[in-house]
N, C-alpha and C. Protein backbone atom coordinates (compact mmCIF):
# COMPACT_ATOMS: atom_id res chain seq x y z
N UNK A 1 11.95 -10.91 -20.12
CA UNK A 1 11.66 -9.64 -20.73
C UNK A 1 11.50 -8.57 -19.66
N UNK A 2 11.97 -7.51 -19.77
CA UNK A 2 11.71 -6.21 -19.01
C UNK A 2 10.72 -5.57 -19.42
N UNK A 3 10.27 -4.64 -18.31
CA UNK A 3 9.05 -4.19 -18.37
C UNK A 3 8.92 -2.90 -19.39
N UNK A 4 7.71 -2.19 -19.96
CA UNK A 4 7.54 -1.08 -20.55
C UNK A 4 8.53 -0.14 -20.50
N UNK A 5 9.24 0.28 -19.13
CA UNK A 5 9.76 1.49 -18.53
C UNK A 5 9.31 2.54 -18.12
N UNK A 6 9.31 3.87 -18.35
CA UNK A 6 8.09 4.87 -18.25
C UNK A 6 7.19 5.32 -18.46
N UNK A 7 5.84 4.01 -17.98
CA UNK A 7 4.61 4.38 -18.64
C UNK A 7 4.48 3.54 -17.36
N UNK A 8 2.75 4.60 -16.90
CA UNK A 8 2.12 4.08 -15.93
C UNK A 8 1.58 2.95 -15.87
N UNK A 9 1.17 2.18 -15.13
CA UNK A 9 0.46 0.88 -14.78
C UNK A 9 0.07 0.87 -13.52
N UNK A 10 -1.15 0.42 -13.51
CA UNK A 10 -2.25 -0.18 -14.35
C UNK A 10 -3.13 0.67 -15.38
N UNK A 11 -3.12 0.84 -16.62
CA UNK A 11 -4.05 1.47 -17.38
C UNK A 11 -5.36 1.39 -16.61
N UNK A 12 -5.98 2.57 -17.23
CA UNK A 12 -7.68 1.57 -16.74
C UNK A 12 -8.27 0.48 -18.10
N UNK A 13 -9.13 -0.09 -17.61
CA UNK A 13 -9.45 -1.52 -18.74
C UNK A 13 -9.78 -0.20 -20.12
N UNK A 14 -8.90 -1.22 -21.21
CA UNK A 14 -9.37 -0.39 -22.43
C UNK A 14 -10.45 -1.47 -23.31
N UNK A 15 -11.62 -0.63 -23.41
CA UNK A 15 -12.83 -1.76 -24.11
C UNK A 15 -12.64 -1.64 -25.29
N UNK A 16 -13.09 -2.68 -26.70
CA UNK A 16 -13.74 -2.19 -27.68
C UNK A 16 -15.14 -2.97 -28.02
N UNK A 17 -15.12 -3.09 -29.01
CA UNK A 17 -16.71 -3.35 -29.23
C UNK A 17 -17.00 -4.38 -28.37
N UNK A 18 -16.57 -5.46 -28.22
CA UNK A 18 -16.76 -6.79 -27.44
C UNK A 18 -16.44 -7.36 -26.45
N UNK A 19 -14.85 -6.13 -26.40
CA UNK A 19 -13.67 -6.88 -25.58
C UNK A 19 -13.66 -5.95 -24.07
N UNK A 20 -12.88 -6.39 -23.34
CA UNK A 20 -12.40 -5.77 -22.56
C UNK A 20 -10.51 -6.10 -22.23
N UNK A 21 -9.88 -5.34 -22.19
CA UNK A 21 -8.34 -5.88 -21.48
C UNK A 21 -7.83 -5.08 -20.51
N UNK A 22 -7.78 -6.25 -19.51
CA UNK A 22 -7.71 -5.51 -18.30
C UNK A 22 -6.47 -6.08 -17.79
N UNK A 23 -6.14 -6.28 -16.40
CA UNK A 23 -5.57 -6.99 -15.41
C UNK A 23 -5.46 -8.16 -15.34
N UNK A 24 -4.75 -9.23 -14.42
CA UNK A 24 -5.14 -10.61 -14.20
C UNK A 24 -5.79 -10.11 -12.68
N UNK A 25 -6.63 -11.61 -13.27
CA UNK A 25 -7.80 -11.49 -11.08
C UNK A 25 -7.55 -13.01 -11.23
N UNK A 26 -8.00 -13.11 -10.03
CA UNK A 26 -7.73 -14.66 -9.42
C UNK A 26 -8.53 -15.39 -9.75
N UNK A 27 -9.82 -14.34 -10.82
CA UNK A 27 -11.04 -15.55 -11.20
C UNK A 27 -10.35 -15.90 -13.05
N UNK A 28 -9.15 -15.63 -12.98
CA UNK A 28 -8.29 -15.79 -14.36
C UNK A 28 -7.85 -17.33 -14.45
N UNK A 29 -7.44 -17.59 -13.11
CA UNK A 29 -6.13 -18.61 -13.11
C UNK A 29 -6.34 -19.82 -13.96
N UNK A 30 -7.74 -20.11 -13.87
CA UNK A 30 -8.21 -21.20 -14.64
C UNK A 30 -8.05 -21.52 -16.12
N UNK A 31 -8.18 -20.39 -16.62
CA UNK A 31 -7.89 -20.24 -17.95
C UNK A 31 -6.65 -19.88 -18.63
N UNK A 32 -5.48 -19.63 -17.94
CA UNK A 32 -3.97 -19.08 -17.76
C UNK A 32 -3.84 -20.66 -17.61
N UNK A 33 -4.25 -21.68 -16.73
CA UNK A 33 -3.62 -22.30 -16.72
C UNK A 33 -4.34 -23.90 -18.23
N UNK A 34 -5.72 -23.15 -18.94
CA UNK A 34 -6.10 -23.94 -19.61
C UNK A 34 -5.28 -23.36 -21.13
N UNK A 35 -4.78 -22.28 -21.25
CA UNK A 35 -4.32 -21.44 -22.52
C UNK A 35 -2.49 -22.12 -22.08
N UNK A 36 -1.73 -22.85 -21.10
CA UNK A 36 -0.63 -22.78 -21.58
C UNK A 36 -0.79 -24.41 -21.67
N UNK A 37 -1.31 -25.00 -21.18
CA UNK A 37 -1.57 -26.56 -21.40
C UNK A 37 -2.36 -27.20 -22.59
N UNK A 38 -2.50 -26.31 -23.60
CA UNK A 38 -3.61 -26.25 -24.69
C UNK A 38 -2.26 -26.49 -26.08
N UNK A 39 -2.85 -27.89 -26.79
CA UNK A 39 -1.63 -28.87 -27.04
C UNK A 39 -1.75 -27.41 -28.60
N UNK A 40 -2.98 -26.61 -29.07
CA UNK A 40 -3.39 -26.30 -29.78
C UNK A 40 -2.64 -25.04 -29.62
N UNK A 41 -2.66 -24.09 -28.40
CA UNK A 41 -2.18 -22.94 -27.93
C UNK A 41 -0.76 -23.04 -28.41
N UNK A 42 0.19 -24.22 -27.70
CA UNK A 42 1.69 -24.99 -27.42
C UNK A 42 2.15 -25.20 -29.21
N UNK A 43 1.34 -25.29 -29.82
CA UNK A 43 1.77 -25.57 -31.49
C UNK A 43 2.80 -24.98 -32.00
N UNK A 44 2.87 -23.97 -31.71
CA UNK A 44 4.14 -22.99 -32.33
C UNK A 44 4.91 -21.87 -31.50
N UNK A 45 4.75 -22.37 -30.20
CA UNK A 45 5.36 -21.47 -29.19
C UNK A 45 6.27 -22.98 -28.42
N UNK A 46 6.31 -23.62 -28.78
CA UNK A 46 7.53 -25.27 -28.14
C UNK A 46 6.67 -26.25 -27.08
N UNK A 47 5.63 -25.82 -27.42
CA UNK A 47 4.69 -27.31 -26.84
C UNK A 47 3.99 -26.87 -25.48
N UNK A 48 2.77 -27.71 -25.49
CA UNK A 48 2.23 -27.64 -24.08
C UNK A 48 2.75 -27.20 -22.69
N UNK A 49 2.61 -27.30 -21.58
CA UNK A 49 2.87 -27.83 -20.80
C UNK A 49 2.20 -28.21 -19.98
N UNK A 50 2.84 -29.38 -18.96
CA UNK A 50 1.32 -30.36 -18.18
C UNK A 50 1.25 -29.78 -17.08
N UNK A 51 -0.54 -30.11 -17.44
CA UNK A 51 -1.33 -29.36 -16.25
C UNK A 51 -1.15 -29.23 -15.16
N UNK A 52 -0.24 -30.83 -14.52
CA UNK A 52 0.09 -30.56 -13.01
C UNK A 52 0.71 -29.61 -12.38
N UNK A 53 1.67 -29.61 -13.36
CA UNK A 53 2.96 -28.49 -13.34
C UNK A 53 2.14 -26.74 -13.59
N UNK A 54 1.19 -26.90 -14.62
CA UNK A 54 0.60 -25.14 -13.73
C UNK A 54 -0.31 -25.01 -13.26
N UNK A 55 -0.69 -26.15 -12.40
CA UNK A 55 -1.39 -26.40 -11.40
C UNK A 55 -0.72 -25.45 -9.87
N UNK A 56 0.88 -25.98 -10.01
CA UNK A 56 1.56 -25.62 -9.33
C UNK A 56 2.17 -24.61 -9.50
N UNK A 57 2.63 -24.03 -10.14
CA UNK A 57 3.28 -22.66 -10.81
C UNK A 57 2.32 -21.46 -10.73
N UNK A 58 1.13 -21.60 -11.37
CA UNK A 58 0.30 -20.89 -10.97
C UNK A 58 -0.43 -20.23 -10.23
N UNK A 59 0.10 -19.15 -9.74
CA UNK A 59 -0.36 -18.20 -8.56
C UNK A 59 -1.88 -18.28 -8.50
N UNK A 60 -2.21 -17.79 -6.84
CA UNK A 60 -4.24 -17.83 -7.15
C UNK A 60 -4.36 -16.83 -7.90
N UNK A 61 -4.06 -15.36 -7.44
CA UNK A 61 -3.93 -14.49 -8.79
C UNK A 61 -2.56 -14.37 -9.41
N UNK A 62 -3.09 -15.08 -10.86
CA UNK A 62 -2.11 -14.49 -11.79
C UNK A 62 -1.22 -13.05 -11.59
N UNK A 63 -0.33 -13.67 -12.03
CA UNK A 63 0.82 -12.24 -11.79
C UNK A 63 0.83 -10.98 -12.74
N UNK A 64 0.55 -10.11 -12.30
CA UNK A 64 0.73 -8.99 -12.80
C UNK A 64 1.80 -8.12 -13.23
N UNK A 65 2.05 -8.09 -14.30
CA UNK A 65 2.75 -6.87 -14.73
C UNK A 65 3.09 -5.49 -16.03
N UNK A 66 3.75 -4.76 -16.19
CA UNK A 66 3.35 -4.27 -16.70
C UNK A 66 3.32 -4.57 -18.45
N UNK A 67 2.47 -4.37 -19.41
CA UNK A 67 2.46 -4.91 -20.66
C UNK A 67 1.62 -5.88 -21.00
N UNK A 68 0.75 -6.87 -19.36
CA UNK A 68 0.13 -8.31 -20.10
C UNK A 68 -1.41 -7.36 -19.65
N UNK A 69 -1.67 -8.02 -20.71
CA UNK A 69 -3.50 -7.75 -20.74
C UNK A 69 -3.90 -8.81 -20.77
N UNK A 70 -5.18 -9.28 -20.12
CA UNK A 70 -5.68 -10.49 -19.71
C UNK A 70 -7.21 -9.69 -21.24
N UNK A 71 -7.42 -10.38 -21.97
CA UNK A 71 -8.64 -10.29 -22.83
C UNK A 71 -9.49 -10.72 -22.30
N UNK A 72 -10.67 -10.53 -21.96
CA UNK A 72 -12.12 -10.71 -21.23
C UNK A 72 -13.03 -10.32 -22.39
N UNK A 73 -13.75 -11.21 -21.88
CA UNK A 73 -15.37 -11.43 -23.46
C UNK A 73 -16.74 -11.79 -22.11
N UNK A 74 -17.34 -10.67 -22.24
CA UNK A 74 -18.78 -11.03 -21.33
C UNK A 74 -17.87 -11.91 -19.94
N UNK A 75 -17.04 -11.47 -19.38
CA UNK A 75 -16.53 -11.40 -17.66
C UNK A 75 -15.35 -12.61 -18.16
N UNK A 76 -15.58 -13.49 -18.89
CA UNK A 76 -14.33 -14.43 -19.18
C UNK A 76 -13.29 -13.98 -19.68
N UNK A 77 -11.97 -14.77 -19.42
CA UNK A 77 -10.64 -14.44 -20.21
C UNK A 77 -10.67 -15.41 -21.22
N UNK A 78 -10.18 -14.97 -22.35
CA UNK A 78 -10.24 -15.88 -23.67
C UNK A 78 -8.78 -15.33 -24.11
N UNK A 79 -8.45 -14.77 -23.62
CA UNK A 79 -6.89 -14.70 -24.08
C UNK A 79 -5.87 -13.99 -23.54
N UNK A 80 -4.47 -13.15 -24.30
CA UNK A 80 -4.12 -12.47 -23.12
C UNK A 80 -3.18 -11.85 -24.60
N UNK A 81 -2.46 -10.81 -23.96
CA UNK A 81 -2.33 -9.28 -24.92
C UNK A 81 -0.90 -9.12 -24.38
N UNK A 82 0.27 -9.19 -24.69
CA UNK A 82 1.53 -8.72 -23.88
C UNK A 82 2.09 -7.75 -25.05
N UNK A 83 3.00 -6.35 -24.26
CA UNK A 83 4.03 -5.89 -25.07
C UNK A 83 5.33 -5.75 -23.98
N UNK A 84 6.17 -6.25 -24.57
CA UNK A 84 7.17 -6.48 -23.51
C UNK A 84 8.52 -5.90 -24.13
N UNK A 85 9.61 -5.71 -23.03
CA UNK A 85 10.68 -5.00 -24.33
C UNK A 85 11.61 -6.04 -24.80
N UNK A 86 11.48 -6.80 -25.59
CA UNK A 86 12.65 -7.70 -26.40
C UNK A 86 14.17 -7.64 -25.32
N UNK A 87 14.70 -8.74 -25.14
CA UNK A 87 16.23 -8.94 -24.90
C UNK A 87 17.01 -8.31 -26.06
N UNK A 88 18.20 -7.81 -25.76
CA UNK A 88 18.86 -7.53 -26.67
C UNK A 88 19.71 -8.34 -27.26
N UNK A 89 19.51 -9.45 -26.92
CA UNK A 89 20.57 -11.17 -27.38
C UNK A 89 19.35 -11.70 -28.49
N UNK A 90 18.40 -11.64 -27.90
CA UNK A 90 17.25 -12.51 -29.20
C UNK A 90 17.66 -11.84 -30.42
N UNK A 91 17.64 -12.91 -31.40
CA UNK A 91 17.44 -13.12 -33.09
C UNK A 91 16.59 -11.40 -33.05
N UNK A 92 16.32 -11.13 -34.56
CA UNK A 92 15.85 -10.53 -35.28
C UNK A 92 15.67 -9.05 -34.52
N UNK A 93 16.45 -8.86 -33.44
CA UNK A 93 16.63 -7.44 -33.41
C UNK A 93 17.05 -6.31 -33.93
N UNK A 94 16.45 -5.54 -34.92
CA UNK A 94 16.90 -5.38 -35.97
C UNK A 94 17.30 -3.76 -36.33
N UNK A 95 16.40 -3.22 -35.11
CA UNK A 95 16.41 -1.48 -35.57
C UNK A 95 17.52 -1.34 -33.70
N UNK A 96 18.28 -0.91 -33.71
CA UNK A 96 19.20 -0.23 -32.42
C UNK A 96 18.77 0.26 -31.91
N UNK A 97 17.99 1.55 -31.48
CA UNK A 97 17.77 2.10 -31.10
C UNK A 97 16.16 2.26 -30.65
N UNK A 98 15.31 1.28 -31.33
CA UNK A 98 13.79 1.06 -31.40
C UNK A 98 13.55 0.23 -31.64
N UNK A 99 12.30 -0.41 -31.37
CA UNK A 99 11.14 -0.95 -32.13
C UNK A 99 11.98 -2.64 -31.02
N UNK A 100 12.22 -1.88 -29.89
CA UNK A 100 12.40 -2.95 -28.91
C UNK A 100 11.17 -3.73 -28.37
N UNK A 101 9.85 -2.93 -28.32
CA UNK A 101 8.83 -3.59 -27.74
C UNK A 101 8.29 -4.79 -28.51
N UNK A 102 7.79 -5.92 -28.05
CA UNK A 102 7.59 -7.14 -29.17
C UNK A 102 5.85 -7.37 -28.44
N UNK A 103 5.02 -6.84 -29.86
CA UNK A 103 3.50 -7.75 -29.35
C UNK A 103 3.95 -9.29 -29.36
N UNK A 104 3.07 -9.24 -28.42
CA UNK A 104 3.03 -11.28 -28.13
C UNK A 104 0.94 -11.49 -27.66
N UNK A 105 0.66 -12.39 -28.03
CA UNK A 105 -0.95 -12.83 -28.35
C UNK A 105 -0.44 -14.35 -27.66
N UNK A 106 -1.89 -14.61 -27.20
CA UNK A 106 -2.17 -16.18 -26.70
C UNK A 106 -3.48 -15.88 -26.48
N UNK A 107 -4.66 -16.99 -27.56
CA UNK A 107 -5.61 -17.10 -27.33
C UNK A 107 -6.54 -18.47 -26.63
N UNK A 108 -7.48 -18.69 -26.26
CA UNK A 108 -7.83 -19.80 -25.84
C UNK A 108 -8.42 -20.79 -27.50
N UNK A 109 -8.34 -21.76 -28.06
CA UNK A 109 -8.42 -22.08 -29.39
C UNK A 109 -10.30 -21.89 -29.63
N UNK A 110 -10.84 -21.97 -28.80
CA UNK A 110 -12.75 -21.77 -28.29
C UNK A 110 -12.77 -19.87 -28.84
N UNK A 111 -11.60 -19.15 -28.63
CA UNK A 111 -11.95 -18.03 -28.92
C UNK A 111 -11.21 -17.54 -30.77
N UNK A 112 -10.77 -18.56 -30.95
CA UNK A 112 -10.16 -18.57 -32.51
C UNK A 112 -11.50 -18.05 -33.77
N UNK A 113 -11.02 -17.56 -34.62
CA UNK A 113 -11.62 -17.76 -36.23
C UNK A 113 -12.72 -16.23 -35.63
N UNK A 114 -12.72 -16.01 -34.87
CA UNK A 114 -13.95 -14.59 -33.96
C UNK A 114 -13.56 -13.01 -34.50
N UNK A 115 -11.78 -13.29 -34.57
CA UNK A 115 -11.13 -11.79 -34.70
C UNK A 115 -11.37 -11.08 -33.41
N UNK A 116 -11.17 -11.56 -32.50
CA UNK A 116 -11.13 -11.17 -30.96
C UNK A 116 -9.43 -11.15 -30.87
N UNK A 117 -8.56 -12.22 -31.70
CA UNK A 117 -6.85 -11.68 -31.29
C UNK A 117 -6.62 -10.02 -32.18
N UNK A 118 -7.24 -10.12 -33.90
CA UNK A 118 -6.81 -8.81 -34.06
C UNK A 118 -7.77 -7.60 -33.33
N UNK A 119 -8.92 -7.20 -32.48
CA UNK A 119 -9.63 -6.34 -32.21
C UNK A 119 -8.52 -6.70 -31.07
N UNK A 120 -7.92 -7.38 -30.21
CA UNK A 120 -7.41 -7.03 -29.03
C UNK A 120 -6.03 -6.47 -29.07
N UNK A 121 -5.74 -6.76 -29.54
CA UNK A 121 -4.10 -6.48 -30.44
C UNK A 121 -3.99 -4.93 -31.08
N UNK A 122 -4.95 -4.67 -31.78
CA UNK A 122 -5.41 -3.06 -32.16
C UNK A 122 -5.51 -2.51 -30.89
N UNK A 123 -6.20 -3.03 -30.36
CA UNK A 123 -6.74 -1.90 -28.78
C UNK A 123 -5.26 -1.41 -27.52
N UNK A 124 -4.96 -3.39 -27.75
CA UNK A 124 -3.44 -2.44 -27.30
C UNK A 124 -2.49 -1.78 -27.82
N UNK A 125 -2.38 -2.30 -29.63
CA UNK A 125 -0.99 -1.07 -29.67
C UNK A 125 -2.23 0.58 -29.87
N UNK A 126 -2.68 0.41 -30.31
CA UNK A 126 -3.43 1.55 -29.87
C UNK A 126 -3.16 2.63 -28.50
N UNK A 127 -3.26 1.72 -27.29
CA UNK A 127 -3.09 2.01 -26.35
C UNK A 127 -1.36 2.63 -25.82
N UNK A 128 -0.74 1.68 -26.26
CA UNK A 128 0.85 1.89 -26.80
C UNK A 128 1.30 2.74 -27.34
N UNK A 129 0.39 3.15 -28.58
CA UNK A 129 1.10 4.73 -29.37
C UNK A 129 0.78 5.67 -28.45
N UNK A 130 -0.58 5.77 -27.43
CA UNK A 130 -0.63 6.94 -26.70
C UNK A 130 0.03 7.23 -26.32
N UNK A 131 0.90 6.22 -25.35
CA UNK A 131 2.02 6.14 -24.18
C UNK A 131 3.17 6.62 -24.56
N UNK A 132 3.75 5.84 -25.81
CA UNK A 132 4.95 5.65 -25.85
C UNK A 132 4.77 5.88 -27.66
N UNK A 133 4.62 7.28 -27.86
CA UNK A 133 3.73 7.32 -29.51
C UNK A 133 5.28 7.41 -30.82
N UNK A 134 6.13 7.81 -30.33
CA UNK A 134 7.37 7.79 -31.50
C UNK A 134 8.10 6.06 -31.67
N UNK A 135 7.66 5.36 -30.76
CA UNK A 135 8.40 3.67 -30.77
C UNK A 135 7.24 2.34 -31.56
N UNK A 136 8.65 2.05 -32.33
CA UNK A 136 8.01 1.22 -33.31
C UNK A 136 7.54 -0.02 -32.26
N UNK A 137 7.23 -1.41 -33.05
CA UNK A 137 6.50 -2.48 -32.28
C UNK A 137 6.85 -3.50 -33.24
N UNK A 138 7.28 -4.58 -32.10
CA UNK A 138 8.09 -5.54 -32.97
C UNK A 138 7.09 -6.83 -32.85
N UNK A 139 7.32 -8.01 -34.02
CA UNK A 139 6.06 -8.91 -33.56
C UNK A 139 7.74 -10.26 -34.66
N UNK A 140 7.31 -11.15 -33.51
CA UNK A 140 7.76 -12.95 -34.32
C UNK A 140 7.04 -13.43 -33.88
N UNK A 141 7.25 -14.49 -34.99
CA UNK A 141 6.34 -15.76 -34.93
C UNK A 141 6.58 -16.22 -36.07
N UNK A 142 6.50 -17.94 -35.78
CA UNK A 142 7.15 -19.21 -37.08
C UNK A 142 6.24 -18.77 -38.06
N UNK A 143 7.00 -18.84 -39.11
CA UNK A 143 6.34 -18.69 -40.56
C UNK A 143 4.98 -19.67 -40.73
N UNK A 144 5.38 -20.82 -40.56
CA UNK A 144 4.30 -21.61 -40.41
C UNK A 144 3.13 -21.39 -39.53
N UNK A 145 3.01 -20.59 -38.88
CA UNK A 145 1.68 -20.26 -38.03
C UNK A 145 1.14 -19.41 -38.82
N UNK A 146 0.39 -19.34 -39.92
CA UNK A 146 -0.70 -18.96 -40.65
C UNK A 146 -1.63 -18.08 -39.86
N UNK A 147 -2.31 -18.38 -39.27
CA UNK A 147 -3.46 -16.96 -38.21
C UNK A 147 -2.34 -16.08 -37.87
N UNK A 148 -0.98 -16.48 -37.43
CA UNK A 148 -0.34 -15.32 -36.70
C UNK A 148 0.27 -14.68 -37.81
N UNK A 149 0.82 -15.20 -39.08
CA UNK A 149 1.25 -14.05 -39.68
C UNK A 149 0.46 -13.40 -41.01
N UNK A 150 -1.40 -14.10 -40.67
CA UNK A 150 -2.48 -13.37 -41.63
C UNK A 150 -2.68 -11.74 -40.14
N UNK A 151 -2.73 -12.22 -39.00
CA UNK A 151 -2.61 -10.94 -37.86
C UNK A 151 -2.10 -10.28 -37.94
N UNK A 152 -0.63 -10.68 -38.17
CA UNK A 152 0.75 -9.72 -38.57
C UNK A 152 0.37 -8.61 -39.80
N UNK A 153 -0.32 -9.11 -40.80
CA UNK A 153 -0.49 -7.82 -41.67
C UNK A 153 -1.80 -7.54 -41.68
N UNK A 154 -2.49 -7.75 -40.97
CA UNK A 154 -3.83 -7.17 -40.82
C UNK A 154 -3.44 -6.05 -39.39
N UNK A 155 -2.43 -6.27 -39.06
CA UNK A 155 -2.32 -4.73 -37.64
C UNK A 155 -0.93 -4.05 -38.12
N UNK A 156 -0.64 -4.58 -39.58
CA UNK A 156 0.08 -3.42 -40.20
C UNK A 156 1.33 -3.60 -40.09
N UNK A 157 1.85 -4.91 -39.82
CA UNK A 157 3.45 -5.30 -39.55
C UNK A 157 4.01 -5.80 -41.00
N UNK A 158 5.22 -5.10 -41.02
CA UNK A 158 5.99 -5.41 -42.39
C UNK A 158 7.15 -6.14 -41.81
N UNK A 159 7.58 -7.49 -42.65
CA UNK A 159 9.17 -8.09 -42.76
C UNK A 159 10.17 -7.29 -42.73
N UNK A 160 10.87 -7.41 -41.41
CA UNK A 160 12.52 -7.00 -41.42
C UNK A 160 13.01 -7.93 -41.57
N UNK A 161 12.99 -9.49 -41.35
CA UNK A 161 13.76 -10.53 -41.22
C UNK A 161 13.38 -11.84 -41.04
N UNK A 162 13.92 -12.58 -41.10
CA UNK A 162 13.98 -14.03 -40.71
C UNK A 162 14.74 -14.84 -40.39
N UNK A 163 14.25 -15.59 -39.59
CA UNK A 163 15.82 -16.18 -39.34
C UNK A 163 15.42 -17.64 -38.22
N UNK A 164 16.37 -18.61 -38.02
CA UNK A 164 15.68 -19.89 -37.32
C UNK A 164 16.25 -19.61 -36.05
N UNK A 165 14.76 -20.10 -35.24
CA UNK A 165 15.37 -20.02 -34.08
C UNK A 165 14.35 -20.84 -33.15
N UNK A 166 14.48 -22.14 -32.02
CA UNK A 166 13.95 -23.26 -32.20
C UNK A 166 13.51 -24.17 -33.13
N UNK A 167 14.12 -24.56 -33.86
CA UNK A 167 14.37 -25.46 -35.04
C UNK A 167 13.05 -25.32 -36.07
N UNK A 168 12.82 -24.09 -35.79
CA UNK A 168 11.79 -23.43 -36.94
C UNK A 168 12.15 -21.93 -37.73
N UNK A 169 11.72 -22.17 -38.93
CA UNK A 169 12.09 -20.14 -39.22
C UNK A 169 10.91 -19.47 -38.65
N UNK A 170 11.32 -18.04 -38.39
CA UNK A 170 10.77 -17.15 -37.84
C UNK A 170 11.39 -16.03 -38.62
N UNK A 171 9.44 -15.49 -37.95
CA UNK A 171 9.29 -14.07 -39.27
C UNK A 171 9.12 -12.91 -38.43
N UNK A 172 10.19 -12.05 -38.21
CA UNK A 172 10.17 -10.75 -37.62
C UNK A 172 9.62 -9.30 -38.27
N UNK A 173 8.67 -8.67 -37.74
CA UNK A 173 8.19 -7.34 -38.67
C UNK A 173 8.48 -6.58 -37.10
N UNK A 174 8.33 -5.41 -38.21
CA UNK A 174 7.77 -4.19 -37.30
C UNK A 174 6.45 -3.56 -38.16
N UNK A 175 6.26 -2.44 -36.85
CA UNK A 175 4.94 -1.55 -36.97
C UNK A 175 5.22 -0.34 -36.67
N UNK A 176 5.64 0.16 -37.98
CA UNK A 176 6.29 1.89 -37.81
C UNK A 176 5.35 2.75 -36.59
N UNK A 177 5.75 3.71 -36.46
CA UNK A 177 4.44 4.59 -35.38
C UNK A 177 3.45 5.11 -36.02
């Protein structure tokens, strides 16, 4: 995925009631590397992967760039916040000219059932309309992931499509401006 384009980075941390989303720091890595090895996390994104392996992959500080928000709760990361701009080859691209950016969520499963993914998810496209306020916001995810597509219309995303893609269907919306 390519980055935002013309919008500054690093924001400064945007808070809300509980949250903070900031940066990755090197006191992250631990949990970057407990959120992609998390058989629970891996459910509907094509599986785990083993720990050794982002043991090794894993930078001391996590890599930075522009679009990922690291979610922090009282100094911990419990999840992480991306808007990134869609490939133009992926499935369910659907508007030409917009609504290229795709929210993407990963929580730690300890921070589930809280509503810490939709308060973080608000805060960034929030943050998103400031920037970049006329572009829609694109969101997939397998039909079968239930929390992600009760999220999907609780931050206001409507069905453009569906369609299979890793031997699951997937449900594409957008989020007008």
């Amino acid at each position: 995925m390519a980055d935002l384009g013309p919008v500054d980075w690093p924001p400064a941390p945007i808070r809300t009631e509980r949250l903070v989303l900031r940066e990755p720091e090197a006191r992250d890595r631990a949990a970057f590397i407990e959120l992609f090895a998390s058989s629970e996390v891996g459910a509907y994104i094509g599986g785990p992967r083993p720990q050794d392996e982002l043991e090794r992959a894993v930078p001391e500080v996590p890599r930075r760039r522009p679009g990922l928000f690291v979610v922090d709760l009282d100094g911990a990361m419990i999840g992480m916040v991306t808007l990134d701009r869609r490939d133009a080859e992926r499935p369910g691209h659907v508007l030409p000219d917009a609504g290229k950016v795709g929210l993407g969520y990963l929580f730690l499963p300890t921070a589930w059932g809280h509503g810490y993914a939709v308060e973080a998810c608000a805060a960034a496209l929030d943050w998103f309309a400031g920037v970049l306020p006329d572009e829609p916001v694109v969101l997939c995810t397998q039909t079968a992931n239930d929390r992600s597509m009760r999220l999907a219309a609780k931050l206001g995303f409507t069905e453009a499509e569906r369609f299979e893609e890793y031997g699951a269907e997937q449900w594409f919306g957008v989020r007008l401006p």
